[in-house]
Every structure is written in structure tokens, then in C-alpha cells.
PDB file of N, CA and C in Angstrom:
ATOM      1  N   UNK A   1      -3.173 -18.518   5.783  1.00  0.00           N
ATOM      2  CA  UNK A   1      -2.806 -17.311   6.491  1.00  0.00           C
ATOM      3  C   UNK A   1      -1.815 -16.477   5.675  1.00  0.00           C
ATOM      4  N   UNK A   2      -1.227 -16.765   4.999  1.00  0.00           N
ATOM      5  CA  UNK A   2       0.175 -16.416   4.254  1.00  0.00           C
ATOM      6  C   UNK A   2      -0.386 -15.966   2.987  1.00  0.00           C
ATOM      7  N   UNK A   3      -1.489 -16.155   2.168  1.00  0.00           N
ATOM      8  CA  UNK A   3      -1.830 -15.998   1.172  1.00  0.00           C
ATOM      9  C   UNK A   3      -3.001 -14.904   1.366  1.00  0.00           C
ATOM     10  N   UNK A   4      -3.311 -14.474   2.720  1.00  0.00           N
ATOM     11  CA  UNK A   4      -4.307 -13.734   3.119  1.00  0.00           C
ATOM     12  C   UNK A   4      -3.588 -12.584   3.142  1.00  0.00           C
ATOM     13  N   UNK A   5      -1.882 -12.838   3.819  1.00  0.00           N
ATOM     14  CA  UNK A   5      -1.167 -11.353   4.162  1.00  0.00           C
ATOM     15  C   UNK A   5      -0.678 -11.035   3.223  1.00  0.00           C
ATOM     16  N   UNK A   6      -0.440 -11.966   1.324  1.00  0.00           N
ATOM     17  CA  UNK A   6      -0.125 -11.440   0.381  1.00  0.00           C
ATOM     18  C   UNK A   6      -1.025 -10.865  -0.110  1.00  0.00           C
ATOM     19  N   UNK A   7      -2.210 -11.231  -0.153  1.00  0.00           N
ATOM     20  CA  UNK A   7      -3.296 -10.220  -0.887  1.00  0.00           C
ATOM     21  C   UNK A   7      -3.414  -9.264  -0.172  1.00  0.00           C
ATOM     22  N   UNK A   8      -3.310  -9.105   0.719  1.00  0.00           N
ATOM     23  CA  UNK A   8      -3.752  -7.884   1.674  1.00  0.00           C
ATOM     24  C   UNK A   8      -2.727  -6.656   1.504  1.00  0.00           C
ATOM     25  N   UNK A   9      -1.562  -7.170   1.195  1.00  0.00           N
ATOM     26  CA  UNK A   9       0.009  -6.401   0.820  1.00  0.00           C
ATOM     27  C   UNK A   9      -0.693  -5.733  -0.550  1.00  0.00           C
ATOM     28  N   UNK A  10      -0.580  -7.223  -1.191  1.00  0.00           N
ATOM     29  CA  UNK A  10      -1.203  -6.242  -3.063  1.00  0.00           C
ATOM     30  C   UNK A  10      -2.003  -5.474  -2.606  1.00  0.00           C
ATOM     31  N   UNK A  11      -3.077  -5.382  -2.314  1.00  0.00           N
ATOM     32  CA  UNK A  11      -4.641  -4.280  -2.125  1.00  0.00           C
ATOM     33  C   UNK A  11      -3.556  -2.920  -1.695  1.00  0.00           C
ATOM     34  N   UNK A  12      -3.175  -3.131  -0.664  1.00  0.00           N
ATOM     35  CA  UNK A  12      -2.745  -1.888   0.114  1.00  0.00           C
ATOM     36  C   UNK A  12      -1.340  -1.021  -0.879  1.00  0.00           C
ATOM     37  N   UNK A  13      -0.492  -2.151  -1.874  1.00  0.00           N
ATOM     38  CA  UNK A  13       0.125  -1.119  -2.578  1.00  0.00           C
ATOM     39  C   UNK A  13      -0.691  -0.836  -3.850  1.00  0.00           C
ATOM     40  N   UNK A  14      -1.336  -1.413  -4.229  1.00  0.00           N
ATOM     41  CA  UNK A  14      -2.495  -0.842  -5.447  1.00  0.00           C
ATOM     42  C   UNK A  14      -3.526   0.708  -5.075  1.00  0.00           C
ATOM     43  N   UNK A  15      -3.616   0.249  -3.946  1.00  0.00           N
ATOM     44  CA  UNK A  15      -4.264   1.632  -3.263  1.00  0.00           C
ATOM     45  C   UNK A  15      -3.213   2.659  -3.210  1.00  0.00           C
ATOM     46  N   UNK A  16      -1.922   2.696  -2.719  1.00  0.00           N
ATOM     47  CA  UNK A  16      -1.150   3.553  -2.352  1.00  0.00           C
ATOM     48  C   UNK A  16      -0.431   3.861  -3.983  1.00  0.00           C
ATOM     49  N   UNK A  17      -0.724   2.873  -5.051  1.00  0.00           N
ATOM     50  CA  UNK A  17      -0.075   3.006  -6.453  1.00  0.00           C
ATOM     51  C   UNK A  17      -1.168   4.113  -6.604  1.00  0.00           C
ATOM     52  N   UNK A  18      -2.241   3.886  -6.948  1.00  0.00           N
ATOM     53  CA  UNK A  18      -3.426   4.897  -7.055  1.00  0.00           C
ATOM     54  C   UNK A  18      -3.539   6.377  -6.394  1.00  0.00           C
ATOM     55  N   UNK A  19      -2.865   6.222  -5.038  1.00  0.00           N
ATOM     56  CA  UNK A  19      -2.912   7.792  -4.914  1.00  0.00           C
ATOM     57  C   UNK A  19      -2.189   8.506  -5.723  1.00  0.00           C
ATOM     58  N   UNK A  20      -0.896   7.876  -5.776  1.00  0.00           N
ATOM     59  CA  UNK A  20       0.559   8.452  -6.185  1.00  0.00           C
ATOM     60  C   UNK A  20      -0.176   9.269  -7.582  1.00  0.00           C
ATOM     61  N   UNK A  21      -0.800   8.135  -8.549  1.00  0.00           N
ATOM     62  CA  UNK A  21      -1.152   8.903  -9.433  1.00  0.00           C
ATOM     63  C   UNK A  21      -2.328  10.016  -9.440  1.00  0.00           C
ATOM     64  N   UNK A  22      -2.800   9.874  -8.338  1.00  0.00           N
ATOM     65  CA  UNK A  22      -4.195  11.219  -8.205  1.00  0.00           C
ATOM     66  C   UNK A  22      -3.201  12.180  -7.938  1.00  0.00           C
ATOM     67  N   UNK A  23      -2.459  11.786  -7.147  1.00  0.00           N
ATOM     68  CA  UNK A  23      -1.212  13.312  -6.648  1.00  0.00           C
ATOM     69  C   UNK A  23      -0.910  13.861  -8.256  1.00  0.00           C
ATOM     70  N   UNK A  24      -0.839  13.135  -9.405  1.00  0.00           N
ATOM     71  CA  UNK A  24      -0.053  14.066 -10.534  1.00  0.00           C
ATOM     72  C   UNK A  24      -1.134  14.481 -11.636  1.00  0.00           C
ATOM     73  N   UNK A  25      -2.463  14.100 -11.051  1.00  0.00           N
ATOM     74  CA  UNK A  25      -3.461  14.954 -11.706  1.00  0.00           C
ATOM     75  C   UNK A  25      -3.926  16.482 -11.371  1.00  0.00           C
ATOM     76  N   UNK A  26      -4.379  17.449 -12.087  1.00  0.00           N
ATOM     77  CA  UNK A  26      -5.140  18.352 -11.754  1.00  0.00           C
ATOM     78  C   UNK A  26      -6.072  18.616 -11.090  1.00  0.00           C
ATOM     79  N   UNK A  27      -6.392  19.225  -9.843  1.00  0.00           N
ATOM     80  CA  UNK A  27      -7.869  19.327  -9.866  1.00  0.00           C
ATOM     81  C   UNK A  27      -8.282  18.299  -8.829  1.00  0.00           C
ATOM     82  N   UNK A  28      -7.204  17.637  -8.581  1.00  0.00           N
ATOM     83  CA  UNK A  28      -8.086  16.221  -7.817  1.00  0.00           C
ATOM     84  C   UNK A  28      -8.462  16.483  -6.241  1.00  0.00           C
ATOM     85  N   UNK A  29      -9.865  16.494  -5.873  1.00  0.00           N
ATOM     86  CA  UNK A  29     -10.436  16.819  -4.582  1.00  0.00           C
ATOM     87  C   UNK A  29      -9.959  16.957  -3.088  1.00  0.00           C
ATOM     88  N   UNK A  30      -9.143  15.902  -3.226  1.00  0.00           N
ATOM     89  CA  UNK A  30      -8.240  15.821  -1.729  1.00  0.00           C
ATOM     90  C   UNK A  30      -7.101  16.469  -2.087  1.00  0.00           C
ATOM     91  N   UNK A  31      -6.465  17.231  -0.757  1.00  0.00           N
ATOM     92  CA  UNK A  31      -5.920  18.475  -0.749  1.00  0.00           C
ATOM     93  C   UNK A  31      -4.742  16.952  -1.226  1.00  0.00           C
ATOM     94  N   UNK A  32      -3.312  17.641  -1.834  1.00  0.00           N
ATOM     95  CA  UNK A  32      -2.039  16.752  -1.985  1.00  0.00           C
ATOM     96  C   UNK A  32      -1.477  16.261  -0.476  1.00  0.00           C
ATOM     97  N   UNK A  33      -1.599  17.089   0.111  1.00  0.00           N
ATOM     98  CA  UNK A  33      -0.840  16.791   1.648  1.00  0.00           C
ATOM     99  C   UNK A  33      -1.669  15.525   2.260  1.00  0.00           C
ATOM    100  N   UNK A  34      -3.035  15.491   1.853  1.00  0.00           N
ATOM    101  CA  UNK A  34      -3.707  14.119   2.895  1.00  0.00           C
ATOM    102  C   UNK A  34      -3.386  13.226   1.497  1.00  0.00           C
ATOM    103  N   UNK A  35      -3.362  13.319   0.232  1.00  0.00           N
ATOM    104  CA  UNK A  35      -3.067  11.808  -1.023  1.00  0.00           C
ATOM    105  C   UNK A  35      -1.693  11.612  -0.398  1.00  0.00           C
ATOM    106  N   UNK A  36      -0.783  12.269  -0.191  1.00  0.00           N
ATOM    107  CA  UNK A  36       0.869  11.769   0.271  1.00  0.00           C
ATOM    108  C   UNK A  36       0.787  10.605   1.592  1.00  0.00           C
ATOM    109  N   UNK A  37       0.333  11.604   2.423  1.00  0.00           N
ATOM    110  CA  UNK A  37      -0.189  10.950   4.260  1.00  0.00           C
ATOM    111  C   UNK A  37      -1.078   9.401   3.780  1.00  0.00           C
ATOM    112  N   UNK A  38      -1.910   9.745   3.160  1.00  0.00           N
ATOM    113  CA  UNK A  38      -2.214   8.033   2.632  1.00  0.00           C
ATOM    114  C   UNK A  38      -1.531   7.384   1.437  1.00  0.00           C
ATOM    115  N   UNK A  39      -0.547   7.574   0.844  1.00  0.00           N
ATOM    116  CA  UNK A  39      -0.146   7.036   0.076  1.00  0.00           C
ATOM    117  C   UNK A  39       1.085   6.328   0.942  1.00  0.00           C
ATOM    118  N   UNK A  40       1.452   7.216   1.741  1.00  0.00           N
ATOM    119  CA  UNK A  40       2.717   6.207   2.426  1.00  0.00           C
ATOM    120  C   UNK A  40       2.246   5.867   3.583  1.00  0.00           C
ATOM    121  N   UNK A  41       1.153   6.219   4.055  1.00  0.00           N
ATOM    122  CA  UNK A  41       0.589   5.252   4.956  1.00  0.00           C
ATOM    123  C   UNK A  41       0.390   3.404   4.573  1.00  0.00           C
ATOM    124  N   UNK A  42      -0.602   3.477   3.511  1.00  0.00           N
ATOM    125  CA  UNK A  42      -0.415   2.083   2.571  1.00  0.00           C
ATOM    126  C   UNK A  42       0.400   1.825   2.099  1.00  0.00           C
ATOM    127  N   UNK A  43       1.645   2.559   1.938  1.00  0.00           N
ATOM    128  CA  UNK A  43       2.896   1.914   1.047  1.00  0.00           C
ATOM    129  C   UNK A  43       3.609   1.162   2.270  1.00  0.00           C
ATOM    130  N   UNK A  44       3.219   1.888   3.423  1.00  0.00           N
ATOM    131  CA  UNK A  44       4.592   1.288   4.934  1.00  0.00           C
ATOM    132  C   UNK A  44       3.682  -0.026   5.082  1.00  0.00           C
ATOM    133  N   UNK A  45       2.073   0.065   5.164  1.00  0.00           N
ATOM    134  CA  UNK A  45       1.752  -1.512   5.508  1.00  0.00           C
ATOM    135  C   UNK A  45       1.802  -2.720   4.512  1.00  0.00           C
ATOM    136  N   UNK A  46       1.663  -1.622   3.535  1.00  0.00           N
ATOM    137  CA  UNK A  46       1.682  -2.648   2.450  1.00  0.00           C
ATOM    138  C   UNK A  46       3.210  -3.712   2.559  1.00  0.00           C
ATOM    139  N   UNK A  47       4.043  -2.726   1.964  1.00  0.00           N
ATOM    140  CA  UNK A  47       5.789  -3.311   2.653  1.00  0.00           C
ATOM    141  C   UNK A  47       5.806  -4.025   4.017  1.00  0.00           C
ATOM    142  N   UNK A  48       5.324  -3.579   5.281  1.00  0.00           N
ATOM    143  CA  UNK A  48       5.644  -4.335   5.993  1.00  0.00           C
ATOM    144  C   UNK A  48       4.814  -6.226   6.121  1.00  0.00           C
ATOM    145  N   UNK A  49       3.076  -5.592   5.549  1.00  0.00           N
ATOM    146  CA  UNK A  49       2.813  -6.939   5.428  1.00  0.00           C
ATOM    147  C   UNK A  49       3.458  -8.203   4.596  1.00  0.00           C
ATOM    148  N   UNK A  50       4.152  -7.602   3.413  1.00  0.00           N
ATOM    149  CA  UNK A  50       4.361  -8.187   2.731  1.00  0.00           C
ATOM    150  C   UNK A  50       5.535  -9.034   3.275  1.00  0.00           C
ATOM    151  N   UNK A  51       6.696  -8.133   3.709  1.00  0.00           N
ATOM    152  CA  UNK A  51       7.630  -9.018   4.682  1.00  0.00           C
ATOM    153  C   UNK A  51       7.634  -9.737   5.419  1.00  0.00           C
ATOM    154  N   UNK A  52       6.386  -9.867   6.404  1.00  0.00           N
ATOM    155  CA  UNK A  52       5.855 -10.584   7.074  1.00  0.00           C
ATOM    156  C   UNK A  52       5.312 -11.664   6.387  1.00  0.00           C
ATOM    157  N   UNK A  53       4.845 -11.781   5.357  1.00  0.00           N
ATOM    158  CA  UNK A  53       4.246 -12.653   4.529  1.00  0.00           C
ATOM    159  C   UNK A  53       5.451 -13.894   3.779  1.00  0.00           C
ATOM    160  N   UNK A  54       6.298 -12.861   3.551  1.00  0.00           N
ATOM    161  CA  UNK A  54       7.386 -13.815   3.068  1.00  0.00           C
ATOM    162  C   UNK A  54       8.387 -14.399   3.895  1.00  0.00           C
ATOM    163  N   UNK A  55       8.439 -14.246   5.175  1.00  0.00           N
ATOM    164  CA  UNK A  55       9.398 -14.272   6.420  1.00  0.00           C
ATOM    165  C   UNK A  55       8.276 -15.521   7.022  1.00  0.00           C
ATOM    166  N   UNK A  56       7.049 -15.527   6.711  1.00  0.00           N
ATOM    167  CA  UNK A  56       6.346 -16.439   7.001  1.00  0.00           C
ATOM    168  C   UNK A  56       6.144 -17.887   6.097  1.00  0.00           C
ATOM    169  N   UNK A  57       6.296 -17.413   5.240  1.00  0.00           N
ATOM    170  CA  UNK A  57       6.382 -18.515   4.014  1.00  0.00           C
ATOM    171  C   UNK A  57       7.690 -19.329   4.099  1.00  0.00           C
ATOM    172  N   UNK A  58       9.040 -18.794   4.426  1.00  0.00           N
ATOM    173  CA  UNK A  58      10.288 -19.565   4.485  1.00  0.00           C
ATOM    174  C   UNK A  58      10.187 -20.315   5.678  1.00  0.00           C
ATOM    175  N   UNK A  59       9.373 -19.690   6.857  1.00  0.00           N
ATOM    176  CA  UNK A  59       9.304 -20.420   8.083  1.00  0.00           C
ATOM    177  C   UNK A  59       8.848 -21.963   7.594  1.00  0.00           C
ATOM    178  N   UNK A  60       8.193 -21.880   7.031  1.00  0.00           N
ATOM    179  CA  UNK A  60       7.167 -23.463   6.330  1.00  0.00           C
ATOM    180  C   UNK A  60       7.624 -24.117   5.732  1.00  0.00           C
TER     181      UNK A  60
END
């Protein structure tokens, strides 16, 4: 279970690493205002799963 909510943390800040950088390209299709809205959308779950993940791991 604990190793499910760490990968799931990585995916979601790799995704939210990835917008950040579409935000500092040219040209890129999605308006900047919805890459931000999902970039810290996945950055807050990402962070919070991850805390959860490690708050779960000391429990053990």
C-alpha cells in the first residue's frame, strides 16, 4: 500500500514537473492559465500523497 502511494506521488510530480516546463515554452497549445491550474493541481496531490506515504511508513 505504501509503495503504491509513493509511486503514485512520483507520477503526479513528474506530471506537474512537465507542465512547469511547457509553461516556459513558446507556442505551447494549452492556454498558460489551465498548464498553472494543473501543474499545482498535481503538485498539491502529489505533496500530499507523498506525506501520507511517509507518515504511513513510520507507522510500521
Amino acid at each position: 500500500m505504501v509503495s503504491i502511494l509513493f509511486l503514485i506521488s512520483i507520477i503526479c510530480l513528474l506530471a506537474a514537473f512537465f507542465f512547469v516546463l511547457s509553461l516556459m515554452k513558446p507556442g505551447f497549445y494549452p492556454p498558460k492559465k489551465l498548464l498553472k491550474k494543473r501543474a499545482s493541481t498535481l503538485m498539491g496531490t502529489g505533496l500530499i500523497l507523498l506525506l501520507a506515504a511517509i507518515l504511513l511508513s513510520s507507522i510500521k
